[in-house]
PDB file of N, CA and C in Angstrom:
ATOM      1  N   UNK A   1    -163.926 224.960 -21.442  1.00  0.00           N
ATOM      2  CA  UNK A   1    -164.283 226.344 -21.571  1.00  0.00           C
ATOM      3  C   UNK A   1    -163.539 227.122 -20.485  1.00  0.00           C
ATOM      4  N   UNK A   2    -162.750 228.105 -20.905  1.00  0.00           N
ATOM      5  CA  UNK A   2    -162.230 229.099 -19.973  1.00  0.00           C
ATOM      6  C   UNK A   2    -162.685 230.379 -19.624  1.00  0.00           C
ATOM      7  N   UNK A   3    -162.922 230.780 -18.420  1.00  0.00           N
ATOM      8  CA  UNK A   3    -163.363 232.308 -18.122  1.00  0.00           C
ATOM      9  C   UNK A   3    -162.175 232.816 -17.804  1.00  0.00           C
ATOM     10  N   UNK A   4    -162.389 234.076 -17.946  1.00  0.00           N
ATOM     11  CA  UNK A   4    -161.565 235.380 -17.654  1.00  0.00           C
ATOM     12  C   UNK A   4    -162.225 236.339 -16.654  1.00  0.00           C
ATOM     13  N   UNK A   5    -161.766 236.234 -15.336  1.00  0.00           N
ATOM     14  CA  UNK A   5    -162.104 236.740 -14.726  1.00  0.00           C
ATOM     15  C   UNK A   5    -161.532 238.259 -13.731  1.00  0.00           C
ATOM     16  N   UNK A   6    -162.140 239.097 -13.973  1.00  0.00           N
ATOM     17  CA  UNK A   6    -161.117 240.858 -13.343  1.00  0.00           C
ATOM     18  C   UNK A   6    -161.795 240.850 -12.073  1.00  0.00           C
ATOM     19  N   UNK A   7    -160.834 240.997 -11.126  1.00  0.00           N
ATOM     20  CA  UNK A   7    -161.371 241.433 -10.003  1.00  0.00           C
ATOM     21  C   UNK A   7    -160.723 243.023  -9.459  1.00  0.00           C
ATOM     22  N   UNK A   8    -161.733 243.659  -9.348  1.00  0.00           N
ATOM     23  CA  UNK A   8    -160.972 244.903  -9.062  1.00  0.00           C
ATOM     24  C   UNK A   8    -160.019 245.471  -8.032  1.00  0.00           C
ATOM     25  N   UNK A   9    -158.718 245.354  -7.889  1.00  0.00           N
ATOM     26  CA  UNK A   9    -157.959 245.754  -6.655  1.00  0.00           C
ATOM     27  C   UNK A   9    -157.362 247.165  -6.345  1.00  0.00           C
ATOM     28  N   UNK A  10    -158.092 247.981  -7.027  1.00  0.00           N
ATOM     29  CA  UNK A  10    -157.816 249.396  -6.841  1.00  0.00           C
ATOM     30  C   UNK A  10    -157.482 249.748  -5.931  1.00  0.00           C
ATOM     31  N   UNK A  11    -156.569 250.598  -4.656  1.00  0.00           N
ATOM     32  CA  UNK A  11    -156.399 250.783  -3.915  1.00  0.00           C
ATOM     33  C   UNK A  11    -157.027 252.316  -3.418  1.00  0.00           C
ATOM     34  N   UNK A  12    -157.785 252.365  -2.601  1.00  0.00           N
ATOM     35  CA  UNK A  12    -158.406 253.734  -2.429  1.00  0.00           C
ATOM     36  C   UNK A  12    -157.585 254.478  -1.447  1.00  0.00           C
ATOM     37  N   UNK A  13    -156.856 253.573  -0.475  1.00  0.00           N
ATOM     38  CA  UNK A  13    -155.991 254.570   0.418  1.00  0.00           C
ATOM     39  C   UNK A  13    -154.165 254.566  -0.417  1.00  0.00           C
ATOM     40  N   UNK A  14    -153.696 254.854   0.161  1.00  0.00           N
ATOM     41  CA  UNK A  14    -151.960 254.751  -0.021  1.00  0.00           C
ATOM     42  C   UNK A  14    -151.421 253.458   0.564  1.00  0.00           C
ATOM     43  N   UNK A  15    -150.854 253.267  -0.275  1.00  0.00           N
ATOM     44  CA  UNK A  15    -149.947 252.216  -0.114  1.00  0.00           C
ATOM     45  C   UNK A  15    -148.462 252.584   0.074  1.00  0.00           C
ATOM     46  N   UNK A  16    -147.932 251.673   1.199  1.00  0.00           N
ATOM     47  CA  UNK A  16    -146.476 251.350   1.900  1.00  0.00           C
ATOM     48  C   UNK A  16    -145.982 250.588   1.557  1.00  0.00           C
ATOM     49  N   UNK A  17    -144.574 250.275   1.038  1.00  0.00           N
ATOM     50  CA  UNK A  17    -143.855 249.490   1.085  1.00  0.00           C
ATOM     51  C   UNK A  17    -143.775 248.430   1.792  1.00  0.00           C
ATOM     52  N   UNK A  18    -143.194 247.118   2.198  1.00  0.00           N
ATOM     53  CA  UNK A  18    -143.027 246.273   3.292  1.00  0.00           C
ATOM     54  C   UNK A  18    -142.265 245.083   2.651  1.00  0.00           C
ATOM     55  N   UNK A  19    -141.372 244.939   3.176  1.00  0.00           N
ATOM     56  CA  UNK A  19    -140.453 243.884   3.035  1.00  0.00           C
ATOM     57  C   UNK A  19    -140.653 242.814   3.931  1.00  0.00           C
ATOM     58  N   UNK A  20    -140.552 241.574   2.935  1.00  0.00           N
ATOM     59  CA  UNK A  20    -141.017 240.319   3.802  1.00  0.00           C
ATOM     60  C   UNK A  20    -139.808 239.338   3.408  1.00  0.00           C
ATOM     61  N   UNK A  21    -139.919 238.585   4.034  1.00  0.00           N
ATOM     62  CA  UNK A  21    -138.560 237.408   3.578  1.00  0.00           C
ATOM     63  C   UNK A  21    -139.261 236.069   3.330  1.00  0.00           C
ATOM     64  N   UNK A  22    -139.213 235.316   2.264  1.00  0.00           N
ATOM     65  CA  UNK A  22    -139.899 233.948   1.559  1.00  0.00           C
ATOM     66  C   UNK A  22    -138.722 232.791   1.806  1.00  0.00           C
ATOM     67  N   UNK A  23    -138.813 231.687   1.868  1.00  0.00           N
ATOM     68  CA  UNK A  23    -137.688 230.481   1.817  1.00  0.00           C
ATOM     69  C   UNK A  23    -138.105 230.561  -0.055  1.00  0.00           C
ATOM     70  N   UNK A  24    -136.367 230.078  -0.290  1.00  0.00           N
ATOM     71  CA  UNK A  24    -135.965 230.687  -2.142  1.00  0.00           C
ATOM     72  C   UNK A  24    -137.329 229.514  -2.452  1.00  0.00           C
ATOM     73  N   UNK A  25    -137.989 228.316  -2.247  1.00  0.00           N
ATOM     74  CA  UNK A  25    -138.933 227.596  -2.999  1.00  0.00           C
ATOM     75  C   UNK A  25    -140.201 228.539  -3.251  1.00  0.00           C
ATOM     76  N   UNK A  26    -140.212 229.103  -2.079  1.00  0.00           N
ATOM     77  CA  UNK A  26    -141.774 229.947  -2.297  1.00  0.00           C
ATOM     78  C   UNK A  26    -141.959 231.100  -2.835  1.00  0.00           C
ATOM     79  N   UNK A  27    -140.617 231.425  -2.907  1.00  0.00           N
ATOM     80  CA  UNK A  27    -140.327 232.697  -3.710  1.00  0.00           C
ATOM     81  C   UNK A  27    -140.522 232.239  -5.049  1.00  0.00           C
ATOM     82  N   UNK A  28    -139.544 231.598  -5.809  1.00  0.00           N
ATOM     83  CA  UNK A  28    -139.766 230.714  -7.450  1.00  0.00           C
ATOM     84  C   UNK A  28    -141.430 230.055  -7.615  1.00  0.00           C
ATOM     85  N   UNK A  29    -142.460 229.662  -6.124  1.00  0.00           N
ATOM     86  CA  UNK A  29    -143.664 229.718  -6.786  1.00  0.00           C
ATOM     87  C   UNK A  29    -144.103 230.460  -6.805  1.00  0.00           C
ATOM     88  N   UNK A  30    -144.016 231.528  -5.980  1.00  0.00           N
ATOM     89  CA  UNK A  30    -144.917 233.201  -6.157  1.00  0.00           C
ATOM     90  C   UNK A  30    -144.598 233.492  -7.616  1.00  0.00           C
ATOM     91  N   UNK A  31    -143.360 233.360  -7.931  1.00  0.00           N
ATOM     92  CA  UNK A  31    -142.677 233.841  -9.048  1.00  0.00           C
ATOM     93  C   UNK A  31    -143.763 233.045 -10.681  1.00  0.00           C
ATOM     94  N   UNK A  32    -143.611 232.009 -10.538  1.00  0.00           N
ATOM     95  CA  UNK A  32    -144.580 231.029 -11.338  1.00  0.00           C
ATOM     96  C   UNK A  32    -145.981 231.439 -11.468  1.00  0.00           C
ATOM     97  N   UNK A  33    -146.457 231.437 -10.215  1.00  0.00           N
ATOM     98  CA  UNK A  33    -147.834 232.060 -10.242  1.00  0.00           C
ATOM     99  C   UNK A  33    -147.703 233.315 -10.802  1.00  0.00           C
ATOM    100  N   UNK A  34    -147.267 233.918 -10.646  1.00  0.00           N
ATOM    101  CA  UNK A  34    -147.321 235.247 -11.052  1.00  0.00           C
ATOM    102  C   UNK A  34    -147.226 235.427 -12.404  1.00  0.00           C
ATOM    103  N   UNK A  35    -146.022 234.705 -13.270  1.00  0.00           N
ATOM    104  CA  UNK A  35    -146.533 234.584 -14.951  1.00  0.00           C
ATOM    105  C   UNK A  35    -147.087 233.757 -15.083  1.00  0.00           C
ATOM    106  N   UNK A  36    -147.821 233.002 -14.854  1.00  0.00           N
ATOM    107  CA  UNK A  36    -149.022 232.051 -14.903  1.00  0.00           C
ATOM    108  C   UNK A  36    -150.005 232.952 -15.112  1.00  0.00           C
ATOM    109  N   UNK A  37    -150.105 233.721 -14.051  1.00  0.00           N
ATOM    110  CA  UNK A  37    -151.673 234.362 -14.084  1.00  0.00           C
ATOM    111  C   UNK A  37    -151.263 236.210 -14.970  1.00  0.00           C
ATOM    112  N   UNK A  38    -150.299 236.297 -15.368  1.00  0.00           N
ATOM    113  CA  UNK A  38    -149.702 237.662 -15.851  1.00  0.00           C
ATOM    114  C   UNK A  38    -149.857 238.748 -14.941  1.00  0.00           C
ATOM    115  N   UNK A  39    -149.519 238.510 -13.375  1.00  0.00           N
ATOM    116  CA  UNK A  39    -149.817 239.704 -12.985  1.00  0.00           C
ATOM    117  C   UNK A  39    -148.605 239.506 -12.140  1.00  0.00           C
ATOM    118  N   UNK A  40    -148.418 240.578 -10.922  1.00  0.00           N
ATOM    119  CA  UNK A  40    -147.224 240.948 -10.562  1.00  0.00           C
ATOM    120  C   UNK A  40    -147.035 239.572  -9.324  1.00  0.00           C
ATOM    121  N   UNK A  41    -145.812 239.509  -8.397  1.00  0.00           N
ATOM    122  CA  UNK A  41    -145.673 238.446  -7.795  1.00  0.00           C
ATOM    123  C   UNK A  41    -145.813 239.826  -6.449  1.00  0.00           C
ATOM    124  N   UNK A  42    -145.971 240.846  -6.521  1.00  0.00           N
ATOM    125  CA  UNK A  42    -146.479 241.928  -5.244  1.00  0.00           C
ATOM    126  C   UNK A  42    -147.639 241.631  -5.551  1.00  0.00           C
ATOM    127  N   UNK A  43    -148.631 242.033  -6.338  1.00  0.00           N
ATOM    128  CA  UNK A  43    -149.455 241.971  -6.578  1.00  0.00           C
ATOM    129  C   UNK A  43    -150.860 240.581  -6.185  1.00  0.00           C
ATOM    130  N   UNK A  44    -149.629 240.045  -6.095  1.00  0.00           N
ATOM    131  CA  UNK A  44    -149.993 238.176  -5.720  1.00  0.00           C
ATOM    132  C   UNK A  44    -150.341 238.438  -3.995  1.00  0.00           C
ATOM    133  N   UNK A  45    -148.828 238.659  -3.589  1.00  0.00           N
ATOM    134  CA  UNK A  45    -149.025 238.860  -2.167  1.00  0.00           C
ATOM    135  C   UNK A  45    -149.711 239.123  -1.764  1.00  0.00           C
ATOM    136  N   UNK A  46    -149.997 240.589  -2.123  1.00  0.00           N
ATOM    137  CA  UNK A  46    -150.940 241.544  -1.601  1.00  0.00           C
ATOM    138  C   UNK A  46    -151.914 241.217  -1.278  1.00  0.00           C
ATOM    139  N   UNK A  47    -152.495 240.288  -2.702  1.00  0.00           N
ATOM    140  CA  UNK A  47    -154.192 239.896  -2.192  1.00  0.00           C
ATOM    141  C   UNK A  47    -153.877 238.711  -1.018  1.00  0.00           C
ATOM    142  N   UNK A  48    -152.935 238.055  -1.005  1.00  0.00           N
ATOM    143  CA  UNK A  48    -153.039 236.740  -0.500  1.00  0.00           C
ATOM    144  C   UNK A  48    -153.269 237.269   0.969  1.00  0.00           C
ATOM    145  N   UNK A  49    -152.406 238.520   1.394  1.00  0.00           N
ATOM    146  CA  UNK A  49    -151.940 238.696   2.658  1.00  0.00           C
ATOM    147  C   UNK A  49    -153.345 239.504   3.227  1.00  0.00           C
ATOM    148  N   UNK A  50    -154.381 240.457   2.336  1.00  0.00           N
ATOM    149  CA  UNK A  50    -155.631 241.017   2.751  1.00  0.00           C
ATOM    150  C   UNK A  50    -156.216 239.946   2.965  1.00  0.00           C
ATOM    151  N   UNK A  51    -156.373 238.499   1.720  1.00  0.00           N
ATOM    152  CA  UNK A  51    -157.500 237.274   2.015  1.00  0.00           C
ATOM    153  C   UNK A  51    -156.972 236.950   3.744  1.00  0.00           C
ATOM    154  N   UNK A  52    -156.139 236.741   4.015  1.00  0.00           N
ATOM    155  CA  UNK A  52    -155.232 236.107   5.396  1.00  0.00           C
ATOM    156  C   UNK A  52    -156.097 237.191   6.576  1.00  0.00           C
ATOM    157  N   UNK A  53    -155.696 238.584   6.425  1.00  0.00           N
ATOM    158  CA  UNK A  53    -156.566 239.164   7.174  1.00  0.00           C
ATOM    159  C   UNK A  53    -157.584 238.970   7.178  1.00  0.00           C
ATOM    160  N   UNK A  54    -158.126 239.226   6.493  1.00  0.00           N
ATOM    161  CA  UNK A  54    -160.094 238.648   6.782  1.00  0.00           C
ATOM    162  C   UNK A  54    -159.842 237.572   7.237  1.00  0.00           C
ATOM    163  N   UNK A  55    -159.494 236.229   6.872  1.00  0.00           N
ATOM    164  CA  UNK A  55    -159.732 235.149   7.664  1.00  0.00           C
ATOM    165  C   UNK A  55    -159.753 235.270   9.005  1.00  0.00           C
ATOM    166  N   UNK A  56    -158.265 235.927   9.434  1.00  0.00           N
ATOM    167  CA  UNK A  56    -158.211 236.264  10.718  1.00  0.00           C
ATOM    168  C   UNK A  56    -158.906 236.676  11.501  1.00  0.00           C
ATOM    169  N   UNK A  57    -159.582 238.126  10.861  1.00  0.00           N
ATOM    170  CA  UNK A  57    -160.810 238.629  11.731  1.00  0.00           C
ATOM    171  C   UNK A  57    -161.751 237.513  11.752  1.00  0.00           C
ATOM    172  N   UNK A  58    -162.103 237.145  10.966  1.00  0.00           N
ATOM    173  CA  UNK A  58    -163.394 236.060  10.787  1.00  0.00           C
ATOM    174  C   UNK A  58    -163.434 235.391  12.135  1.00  0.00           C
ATOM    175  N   UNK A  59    -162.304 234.591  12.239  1.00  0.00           N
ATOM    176  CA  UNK A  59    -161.557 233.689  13.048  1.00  0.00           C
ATOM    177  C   UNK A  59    -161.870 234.534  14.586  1.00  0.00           C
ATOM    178  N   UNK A  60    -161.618 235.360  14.403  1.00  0.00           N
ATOM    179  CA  UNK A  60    -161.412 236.070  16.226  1.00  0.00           C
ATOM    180  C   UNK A  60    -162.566 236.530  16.193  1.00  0.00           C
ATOM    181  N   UNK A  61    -163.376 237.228  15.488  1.00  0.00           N
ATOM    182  CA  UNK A  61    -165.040 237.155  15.650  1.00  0.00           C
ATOM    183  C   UNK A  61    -165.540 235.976  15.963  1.00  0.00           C
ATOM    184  N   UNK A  62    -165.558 234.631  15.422  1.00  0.00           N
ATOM    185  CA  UNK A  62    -165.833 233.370  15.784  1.00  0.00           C
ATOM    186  C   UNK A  62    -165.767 233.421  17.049  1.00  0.00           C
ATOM    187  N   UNK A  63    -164.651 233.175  17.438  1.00  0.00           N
ATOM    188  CA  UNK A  63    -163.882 232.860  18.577  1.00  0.00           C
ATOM    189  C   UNK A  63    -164.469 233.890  19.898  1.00  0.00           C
ATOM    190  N   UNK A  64    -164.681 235.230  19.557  1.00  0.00           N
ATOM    191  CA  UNK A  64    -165.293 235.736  20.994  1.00  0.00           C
ATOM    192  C   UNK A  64    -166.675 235.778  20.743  1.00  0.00           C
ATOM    193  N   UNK A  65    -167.329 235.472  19.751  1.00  0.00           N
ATOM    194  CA  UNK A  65    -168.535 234.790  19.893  1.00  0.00           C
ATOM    195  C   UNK A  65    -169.338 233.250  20.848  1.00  0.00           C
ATOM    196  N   UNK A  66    -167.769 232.463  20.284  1.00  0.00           N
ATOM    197  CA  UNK A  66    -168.288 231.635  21.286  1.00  0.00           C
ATOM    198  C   UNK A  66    -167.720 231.889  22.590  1.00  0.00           C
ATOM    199  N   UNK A  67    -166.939 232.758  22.946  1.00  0.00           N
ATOM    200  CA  UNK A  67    -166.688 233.130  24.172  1.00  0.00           C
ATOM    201  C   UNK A  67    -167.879 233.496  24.736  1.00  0.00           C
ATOM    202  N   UNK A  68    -168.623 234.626  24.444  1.00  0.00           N
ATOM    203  CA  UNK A  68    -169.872 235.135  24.761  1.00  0.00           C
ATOM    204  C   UNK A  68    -170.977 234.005  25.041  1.00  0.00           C
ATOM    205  N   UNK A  69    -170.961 233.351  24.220  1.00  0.00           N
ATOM    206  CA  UNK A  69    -171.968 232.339  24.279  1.00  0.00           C
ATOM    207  C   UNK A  69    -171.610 231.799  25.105  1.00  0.00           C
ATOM    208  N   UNK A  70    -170.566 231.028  25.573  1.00  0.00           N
ATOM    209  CA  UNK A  70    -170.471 230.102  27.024  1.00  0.00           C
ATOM    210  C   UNK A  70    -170.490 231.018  28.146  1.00  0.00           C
ATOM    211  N   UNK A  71    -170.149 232.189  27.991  1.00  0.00           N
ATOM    212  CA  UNK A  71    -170.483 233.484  29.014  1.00  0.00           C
ATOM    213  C   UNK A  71    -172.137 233.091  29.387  1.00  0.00           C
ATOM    214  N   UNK A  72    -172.883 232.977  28.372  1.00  0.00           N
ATOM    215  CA  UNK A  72    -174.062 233.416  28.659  1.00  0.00           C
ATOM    216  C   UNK A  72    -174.858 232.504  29.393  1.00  0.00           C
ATOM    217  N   UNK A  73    -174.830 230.833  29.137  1.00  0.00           N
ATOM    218  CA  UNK A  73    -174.658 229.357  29.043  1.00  0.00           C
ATOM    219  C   UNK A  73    -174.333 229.459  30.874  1.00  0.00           C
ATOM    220  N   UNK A  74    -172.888 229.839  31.472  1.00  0.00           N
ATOM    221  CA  UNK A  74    -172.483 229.616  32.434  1.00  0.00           C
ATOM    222  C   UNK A  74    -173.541 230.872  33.509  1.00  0.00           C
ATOM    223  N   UNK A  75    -174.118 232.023  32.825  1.00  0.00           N
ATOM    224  CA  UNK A  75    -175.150 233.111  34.147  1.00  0.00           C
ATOM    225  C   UNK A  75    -176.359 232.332  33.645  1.00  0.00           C
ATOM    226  N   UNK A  76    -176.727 232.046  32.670  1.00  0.00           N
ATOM    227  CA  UNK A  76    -178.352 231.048  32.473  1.00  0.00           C
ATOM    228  C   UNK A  76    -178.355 229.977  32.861  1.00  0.00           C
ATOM    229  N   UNK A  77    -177.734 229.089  32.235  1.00  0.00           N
ATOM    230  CA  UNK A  77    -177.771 227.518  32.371  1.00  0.00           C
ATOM    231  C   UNK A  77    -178.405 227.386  31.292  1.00  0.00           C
ATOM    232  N   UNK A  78    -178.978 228.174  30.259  1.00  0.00           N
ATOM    233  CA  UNK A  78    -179.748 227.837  28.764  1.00  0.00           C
ATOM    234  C   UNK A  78    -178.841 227.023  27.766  1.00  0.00           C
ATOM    235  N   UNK A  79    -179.123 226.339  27.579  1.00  0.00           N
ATOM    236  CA  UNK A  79    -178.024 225.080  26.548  1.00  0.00           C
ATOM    237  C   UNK A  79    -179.039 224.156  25.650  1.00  0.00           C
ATOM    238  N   UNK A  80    -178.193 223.841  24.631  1.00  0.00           N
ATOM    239  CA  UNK A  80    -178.863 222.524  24.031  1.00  0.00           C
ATOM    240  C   UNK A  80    -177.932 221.353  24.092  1.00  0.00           C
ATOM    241  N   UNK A  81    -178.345 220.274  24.081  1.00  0.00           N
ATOM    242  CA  UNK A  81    -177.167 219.089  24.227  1.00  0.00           C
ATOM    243  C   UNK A  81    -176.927 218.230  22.605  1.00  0.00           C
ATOM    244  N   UNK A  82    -175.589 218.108  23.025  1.00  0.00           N
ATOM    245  CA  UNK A  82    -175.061 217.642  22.373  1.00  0.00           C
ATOM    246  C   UNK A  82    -175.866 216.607  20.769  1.00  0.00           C
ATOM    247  N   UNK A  83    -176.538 215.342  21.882  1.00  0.00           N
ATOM    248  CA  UNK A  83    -177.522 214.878  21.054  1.00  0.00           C
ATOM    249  C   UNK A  83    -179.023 215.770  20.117  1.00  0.00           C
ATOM    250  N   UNK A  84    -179.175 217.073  21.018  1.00  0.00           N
ATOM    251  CA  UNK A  84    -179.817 217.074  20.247  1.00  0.00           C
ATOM    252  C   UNK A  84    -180.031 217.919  19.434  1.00  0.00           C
ATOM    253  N   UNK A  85    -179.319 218.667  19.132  1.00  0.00           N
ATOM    254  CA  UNK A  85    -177.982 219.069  17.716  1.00  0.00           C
ATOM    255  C   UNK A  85    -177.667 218.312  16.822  1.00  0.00           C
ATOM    256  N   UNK A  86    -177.309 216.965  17.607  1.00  0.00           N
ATOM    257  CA  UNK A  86    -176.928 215.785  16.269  1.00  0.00           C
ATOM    258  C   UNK A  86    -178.392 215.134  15.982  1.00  0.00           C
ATOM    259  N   UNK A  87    -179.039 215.143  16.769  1.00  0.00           N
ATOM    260  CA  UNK A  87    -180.054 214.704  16.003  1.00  0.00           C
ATOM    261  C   UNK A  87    -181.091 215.751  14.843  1.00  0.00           C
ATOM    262  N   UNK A  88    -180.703 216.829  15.647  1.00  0.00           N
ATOM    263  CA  UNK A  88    -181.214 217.715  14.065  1.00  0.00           C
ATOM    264  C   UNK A  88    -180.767 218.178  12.810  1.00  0.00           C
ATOM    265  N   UNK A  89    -179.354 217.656  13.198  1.00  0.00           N
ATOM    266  CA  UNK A  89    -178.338 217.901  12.133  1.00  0.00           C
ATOM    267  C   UNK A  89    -178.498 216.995  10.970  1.00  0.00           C
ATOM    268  N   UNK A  90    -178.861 215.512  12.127  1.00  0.00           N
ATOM    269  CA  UNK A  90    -178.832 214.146  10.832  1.00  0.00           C
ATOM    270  C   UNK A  90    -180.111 214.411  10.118  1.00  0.00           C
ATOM    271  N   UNK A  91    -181.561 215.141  10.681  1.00  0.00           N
ATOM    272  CA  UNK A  91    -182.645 215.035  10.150  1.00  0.00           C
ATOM    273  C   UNK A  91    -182.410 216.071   8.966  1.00  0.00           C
ATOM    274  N   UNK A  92    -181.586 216.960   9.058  1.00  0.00           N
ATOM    275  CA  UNK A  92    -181.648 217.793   7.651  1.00  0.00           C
ATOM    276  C   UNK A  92    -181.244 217.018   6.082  1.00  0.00           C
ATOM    277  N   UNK A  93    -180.497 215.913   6.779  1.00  0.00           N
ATOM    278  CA  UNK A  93    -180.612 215.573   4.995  1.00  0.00           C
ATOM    279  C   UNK A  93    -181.553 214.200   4.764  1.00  0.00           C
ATOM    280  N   UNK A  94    -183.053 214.486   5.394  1.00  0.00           N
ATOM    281  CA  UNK A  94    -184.027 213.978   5.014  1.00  0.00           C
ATOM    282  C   UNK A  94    -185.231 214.523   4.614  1.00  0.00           C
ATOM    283  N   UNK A  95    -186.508 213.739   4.080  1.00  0.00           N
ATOM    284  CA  UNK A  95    -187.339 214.675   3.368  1.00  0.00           C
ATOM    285  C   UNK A  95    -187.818 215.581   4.677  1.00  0.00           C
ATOM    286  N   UNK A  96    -188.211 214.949   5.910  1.00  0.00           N
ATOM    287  CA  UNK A  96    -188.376 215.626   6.773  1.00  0.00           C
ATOM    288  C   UNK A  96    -187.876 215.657   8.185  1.00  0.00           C
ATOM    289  N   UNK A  97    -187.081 216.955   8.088  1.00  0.00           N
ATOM    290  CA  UNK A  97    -186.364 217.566   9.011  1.00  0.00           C
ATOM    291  C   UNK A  97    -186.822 218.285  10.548  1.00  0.00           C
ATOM    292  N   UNK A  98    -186.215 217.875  11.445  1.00  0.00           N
ATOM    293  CA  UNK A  98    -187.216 218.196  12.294  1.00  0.00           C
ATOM    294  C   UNK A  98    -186.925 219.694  12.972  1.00  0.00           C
ATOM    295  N   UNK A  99    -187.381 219.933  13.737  1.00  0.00           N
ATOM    296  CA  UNK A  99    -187.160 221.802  14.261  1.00  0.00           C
ATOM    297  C   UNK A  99    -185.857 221.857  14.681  1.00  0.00           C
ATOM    298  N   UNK A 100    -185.730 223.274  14.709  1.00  0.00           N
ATOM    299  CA  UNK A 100    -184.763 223.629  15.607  1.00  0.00           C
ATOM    300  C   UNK A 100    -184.374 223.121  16.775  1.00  0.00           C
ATOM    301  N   UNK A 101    -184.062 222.692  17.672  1.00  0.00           N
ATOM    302  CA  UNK A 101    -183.562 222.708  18.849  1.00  0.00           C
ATOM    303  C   UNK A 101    -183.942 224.141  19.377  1.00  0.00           C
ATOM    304  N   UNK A 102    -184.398 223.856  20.785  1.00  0.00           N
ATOM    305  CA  UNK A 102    -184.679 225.153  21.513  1.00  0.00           C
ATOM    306  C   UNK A 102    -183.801 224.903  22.755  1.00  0.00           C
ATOM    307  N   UNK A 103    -183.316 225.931  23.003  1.00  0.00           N
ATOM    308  CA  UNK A 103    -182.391 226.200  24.395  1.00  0.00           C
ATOM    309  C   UNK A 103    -183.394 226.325  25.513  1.00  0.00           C
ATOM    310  N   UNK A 104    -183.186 225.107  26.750  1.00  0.00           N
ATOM    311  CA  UNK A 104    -183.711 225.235  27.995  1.00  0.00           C
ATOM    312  C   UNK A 104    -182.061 224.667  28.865  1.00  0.00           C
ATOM    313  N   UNK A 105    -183.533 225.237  30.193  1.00  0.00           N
ATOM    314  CA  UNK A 105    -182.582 224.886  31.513  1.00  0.00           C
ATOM    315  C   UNK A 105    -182.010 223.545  31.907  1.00  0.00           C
TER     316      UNK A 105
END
């Protein structure tokens, strides 16, 4: 069974031009994908290169999150250890799972 699926990529602001340079293999698969799926091989990019951004942010939100957190870890001393994280981790895929872990000194 096949779906057909539209995702809407309307652009609400203006769009710029931008020239990028591909090695000729990845160019001929953009190219493939692109009549594969009947849509443009810009069009391809485009989303690929917004999905890439979000990751990115994702990624650097992560990342000064746990910055913050060992910030906070190194003026408290509030931590959980190692074990016992893994031990609540392993209890989740049993019928019964045990609490959270609580952060002490």
């Amino acid at each position: 069974m096949h779906y057909r699926i539209f995702i809407s990529t309307a652009m609400t602001t203006a769009t710029l031009p931008m020239s990028i340079r591909l090695p000729s293999a990845d160019r001929a698969s953009l190219a493939e994908l692109a009549r594969l799926e009947k849509r443009s091989a810009s069009a391809l990019a485009t989303e690929a290169i917004r999905e890439m951004i979000i990751r990115k942010r994702e990624r650097m939100e992560w990342l000064r999150s746990c910055q913050e957190a060992d910030r906070h870890m190194d003026e408290t001393g509030s931590h959980v250890t190692h074990s016992e994280v893994m031990n609540w981790l392993d209890s989740l895929s049993t019928p019964h799972p045990i609490p959270t872990p609580q952060c002490h000194q």
